[in-house]
Protein backbone atom coordinates (compact mmCIF):
# COMPACT_ATOMS: atom_id res chain seq x y z
CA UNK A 1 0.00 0.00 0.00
CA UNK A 2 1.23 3.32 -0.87
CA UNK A 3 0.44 7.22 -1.38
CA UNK A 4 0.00 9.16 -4.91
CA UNK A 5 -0.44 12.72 -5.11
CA UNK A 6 -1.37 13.50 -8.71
CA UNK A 7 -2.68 16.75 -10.34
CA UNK A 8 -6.52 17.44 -10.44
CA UNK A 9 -6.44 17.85 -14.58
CA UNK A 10 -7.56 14.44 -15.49
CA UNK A 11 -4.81 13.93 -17.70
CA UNK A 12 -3.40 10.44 -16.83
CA UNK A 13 0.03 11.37 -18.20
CA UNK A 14 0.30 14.26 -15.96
CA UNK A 15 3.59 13.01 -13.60
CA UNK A 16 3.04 12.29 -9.67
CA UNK A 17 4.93 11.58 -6.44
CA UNK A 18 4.25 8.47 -4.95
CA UNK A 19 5.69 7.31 -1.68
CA UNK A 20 4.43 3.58 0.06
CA UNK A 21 2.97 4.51 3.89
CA UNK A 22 6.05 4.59 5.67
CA UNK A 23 8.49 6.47 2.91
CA UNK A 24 5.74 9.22 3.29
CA UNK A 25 6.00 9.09 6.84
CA UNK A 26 9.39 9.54 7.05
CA UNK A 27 9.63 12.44 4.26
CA UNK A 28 7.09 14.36 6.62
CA UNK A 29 8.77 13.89 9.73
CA UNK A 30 11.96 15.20 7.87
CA UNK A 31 9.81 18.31 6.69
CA UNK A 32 8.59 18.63 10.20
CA UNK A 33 11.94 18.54 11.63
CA UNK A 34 13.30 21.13 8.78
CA UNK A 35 10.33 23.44 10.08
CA UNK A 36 11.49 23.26 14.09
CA UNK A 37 9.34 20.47 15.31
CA UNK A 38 9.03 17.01 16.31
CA UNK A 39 5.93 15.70 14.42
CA UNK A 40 5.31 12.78 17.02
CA UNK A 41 4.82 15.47 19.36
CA UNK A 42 1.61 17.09 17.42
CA UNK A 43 -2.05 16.19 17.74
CA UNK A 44 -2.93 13.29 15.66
CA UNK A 45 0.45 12.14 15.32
CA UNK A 46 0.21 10.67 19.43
CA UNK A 47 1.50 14.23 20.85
CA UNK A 48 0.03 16.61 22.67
CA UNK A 49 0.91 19.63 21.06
CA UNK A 50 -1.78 21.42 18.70
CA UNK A 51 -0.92 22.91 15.27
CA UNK A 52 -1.72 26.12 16.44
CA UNK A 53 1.15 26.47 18.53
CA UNK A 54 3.85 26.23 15.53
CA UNK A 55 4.07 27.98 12.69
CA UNK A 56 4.69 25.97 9.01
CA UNK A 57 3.16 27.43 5.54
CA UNK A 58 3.94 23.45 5.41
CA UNK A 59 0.65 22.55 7.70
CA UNK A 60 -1.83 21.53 5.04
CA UNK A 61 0.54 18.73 3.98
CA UNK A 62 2.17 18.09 7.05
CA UNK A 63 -1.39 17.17 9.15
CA UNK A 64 -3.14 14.75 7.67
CA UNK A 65 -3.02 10.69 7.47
CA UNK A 66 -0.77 8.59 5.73
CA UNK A 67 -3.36 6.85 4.05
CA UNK A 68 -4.32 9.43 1.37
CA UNK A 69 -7.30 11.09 0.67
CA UNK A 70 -8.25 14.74 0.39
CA UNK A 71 -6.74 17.44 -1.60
CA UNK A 72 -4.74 21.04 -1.39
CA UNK A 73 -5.66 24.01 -3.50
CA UNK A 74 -3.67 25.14 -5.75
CA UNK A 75 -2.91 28.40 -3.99
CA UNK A 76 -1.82 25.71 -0.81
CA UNK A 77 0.00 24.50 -3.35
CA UNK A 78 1.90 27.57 -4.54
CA UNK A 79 2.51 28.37 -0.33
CA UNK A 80 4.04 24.73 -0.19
CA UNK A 81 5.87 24.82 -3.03
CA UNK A 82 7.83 28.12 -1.59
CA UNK A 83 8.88 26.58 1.31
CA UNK A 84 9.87 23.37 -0.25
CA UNK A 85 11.93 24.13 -2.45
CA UNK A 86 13.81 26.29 0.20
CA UNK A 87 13.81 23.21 2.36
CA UNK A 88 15.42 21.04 -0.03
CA UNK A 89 18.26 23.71 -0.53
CA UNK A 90 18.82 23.66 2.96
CA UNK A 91 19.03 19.75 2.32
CA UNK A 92 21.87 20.14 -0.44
CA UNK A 93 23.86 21.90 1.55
CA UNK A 94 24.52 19.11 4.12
CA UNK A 95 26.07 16.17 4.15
CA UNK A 96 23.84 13.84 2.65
CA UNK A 97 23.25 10.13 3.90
CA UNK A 98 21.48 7.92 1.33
CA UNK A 99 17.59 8.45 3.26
CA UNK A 100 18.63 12.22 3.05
CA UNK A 101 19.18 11.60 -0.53
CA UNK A 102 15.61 9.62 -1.00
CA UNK A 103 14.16 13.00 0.43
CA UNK A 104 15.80 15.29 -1.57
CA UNK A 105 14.94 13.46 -4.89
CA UNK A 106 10.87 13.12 -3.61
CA UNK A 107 11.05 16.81 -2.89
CA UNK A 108 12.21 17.15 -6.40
CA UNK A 109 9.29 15.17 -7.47
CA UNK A 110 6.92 17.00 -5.38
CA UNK A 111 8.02 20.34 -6.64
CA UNK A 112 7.66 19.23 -10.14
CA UNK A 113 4.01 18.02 -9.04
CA UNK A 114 3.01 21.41 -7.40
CA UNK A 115 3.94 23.49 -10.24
CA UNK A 116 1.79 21.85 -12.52
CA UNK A 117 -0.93 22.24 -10.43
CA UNK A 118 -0.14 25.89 -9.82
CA UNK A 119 0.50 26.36 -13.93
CA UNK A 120 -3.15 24.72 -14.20
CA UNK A 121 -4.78 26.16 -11.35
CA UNK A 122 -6.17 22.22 -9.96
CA UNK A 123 -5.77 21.08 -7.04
CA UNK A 124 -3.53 18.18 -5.92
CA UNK A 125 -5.07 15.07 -5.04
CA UNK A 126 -3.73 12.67 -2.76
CA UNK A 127 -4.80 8.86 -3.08
């Protein structure tokens, strides 16, 4: 079982990321940790600590489950993007280990995914 997050357009060649259930996981809490926080310790990820109290244009992706389903606007896609792609600089800069690596390539991906829906105006769907 995996995740696919896939443009809105209905075109079937359009490209995708794709991540199974834990490689998703994993990419988040790297995103999370990139942002200042521990996402084990937020609500609905067994912590106690509420969204409200940090501050991530990285929310709408970061809080929700693993299993798919749902989908970001293409204006929370343009906000994501942003911050992404300034993320995965960050990454490149440091010494990477091969899971670093893995999650610099799938933020590639992603990028490529969210710009597309952005250029389109559709929002990306996650299944």
């Amino acid at each position: 079982m995996g995740l696919i997050l896939f443009p809105g357009d209905g075109d079937t060649a359009s490209p995708d990321a794709a991540w199974s259930c834990t490689g998703f996981s994993a990419f988040r809490r790297r995103l999370a940790q990139a942002e200042g926080f521990v996402l084990d310790e937020m609500w609905g990820f067994g912590g106690e600590r509420r969204w409200g109290d940090v501050s991530t244009t990285l929310e709408c992706f970061l809080d929700r489950p693993d299993d798919g389903g749902g989908e970001l606007s293409s204006a929370e896609c343009n906000a994501i993007l942003t911050r992404l792609e300034a993320i995965t600089g960050e990454w490149q800069e440091q010494a990477a280990d091969l899971v670093l690596q893995r999650h610099i390539e799938d933020a590639r991906q992603l990028a490529l995914v969210l710009r597309l829906c952005i250029e389109k105006d559709v929002a990306l769907l996650f299944l």
